[in-house]
N, C-alpha and C. Protein backbone atom coordinates (compact mmCIF):
# COMPACT_ATOMS: atom_id res chain seq x y z
N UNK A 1 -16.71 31.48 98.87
CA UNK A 1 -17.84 30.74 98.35
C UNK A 1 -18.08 31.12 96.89
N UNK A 2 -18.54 30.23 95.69
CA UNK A 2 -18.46 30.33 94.42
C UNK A 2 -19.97 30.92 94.52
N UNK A 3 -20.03 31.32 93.26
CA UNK A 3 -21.49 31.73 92.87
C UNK A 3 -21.47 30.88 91.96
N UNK A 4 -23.05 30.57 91.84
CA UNK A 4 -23.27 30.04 90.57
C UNK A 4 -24.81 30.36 89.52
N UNK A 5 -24.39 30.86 88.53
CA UNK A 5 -25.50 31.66 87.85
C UNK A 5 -25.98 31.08 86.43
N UNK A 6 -27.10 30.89 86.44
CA UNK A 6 -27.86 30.59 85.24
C UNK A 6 -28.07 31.56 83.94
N UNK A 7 -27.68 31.60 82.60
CA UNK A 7 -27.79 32.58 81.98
C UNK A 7 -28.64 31.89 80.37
N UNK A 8 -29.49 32.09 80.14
CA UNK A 8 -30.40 32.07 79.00
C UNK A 8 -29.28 32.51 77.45
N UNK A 9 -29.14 31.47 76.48
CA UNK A 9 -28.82 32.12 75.53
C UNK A 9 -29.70 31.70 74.34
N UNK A 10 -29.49 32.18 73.18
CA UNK A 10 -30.25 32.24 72.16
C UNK A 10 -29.56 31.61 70.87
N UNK A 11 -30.01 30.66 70.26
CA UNK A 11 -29.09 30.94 68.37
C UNK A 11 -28.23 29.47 68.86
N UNK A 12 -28.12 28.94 69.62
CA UNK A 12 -27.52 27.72 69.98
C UNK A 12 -28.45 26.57 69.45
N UNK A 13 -27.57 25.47 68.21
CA UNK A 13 -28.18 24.42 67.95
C UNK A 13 -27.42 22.83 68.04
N UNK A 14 -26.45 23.06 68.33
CA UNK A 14 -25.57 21.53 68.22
C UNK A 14 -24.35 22.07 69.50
N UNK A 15 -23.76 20.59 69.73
CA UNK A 15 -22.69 20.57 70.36
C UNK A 15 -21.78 21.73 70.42
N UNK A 16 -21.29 21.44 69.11
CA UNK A 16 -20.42 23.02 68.42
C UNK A 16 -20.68 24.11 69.05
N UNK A 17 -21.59 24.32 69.28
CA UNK A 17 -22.58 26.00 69.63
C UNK A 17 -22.43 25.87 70.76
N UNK A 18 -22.55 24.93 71.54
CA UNK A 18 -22.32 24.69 72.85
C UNK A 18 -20.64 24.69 73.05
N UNK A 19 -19.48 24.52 72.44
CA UNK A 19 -18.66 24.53 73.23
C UNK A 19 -17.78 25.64 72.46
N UNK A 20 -18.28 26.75 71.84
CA UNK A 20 -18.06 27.70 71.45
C UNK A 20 -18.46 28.78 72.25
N UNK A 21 -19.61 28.82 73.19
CA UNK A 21 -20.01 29.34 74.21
C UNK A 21 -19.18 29.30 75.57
N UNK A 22 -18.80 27.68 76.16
CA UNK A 22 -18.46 27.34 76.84
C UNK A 22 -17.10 27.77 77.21
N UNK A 23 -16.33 27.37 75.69
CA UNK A 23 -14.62 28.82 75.25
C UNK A 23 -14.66 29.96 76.05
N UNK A 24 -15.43 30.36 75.65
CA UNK A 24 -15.59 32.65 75.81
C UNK A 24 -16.07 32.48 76.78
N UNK A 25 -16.83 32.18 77.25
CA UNK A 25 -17.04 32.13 79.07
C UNK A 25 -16.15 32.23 79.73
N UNK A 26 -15.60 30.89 79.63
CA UNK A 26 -14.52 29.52 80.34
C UNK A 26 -13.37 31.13 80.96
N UNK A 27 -13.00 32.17 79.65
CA UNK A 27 -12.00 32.75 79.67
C UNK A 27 -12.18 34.03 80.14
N UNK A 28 -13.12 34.51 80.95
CA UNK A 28 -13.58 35.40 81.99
C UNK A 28 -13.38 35.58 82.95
N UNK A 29 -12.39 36.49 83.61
CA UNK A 29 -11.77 36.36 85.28
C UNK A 29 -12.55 35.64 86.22
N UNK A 30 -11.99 34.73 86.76
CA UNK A 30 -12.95 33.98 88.06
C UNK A 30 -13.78 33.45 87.64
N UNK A 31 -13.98 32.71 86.56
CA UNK A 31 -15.04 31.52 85.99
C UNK A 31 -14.01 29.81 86.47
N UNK A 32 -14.95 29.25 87.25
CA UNK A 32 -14.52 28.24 87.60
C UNK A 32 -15.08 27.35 86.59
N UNK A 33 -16.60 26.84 86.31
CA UNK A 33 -16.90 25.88 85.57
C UNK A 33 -18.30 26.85 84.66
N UNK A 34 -18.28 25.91 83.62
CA UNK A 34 -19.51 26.64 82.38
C UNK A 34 -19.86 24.86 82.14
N UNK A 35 -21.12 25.17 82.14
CA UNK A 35 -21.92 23.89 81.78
C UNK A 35 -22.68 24.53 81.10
N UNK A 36 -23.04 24.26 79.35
CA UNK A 36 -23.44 24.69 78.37
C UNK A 36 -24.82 23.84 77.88
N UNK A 37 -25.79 23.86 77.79
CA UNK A 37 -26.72 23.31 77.12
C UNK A 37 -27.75 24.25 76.35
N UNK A 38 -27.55 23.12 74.32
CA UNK A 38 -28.02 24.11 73.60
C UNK A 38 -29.49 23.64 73.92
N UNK A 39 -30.01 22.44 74.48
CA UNK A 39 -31.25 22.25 74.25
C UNK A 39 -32.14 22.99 74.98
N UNK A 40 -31.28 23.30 76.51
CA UNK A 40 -32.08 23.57 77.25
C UNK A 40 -32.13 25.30 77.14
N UNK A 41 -31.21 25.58 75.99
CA UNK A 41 -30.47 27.05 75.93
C UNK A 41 -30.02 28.13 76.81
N UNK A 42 -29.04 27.15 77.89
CA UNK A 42 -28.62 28.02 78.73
C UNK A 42 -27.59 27.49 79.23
N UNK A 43 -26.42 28.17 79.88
CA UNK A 43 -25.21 28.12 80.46
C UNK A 43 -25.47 28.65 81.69
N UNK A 44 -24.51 27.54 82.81
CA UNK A 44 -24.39 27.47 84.05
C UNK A 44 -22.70 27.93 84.56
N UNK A 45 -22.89 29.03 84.89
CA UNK A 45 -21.47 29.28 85.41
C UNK A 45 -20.88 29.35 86.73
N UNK A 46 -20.24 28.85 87.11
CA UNK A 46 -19.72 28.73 88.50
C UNK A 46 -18.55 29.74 88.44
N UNK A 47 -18.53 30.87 89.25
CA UNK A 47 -17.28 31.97 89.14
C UNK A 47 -17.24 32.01 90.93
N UNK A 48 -16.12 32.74 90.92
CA UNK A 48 -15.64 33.11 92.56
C UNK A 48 -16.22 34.42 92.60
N UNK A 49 -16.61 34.93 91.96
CA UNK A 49 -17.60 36.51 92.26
C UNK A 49 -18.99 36.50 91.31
N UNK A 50 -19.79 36.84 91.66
CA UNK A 50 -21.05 37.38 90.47
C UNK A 50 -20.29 37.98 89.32
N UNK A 51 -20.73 37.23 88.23
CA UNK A 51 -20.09 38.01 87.10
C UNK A 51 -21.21 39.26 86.65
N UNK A 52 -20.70 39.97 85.74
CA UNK A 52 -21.87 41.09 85.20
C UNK A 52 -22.07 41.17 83.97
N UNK A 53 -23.30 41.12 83.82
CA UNK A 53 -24.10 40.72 82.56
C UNK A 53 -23.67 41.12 81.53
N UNK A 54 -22.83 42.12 81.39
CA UNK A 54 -22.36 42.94 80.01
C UNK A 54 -20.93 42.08 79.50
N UNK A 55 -19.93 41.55 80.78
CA UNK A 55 -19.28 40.42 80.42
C UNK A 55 -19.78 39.11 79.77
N UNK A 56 -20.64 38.97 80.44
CA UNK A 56 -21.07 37.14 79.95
C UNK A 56 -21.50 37.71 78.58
N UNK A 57 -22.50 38.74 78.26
CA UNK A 57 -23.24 39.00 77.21
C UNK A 57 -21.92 39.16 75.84
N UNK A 58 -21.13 39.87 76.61
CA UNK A 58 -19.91 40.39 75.26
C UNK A 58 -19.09 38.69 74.82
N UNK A 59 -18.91 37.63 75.89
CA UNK A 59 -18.29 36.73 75.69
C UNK A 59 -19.18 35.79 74.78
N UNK A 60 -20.87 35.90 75.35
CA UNK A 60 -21.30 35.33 74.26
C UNK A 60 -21.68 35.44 72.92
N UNK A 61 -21.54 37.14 72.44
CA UNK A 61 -21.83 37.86 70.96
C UNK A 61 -20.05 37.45 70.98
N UNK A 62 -19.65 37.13 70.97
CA UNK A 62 -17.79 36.42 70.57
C UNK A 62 -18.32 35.09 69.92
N UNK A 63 -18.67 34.88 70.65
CA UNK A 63 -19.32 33.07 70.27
C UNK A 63 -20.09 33.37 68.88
N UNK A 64 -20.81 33.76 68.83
CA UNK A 64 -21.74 34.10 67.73
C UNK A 64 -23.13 34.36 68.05
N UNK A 65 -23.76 34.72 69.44
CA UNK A 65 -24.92 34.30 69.76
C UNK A 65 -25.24 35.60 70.74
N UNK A 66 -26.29 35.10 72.03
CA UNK A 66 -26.64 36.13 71.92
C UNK A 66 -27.39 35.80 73.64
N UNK A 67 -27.53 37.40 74.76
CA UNK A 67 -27.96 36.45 75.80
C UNK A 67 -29.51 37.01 75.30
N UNK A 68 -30.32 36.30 76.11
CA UNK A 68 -32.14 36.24 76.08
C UNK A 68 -32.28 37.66 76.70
């Protein structure tokens, strides 16, 4: 069964930002899907295990940004 986890980010303003996020996720062991929204400022990840916060967080300071 997938998990799927909601994660708050910050510093996201356009598309771009959004699929610069969506990249560095995307490429995290066992990430099935990343659904990125800058408006709502948060990414939806679907992985085959709980990921841990210090991953998602390091993939998103890659991006340029930052978690909440």
């Amino acid at each position: 069964m997938s998990d799927i986890s909601t994660w708050t980010i910050t510093g996201m303003t356009c598309g771009h930002c959004e699929a610069s996020v969506r990249e560095e996720i995307s490429e995290l062991p066992g990430v099935e899907s990343v659904e990125v929204s800058h408006t709502a400022g948060t990414a939806v990840v679907t992985s085959a295990a709980p990921l841990e916060r210090a991953a998602v967080a390091a993939a998103v300071e890659e991006a340029g940004y930052a978690l909440a």
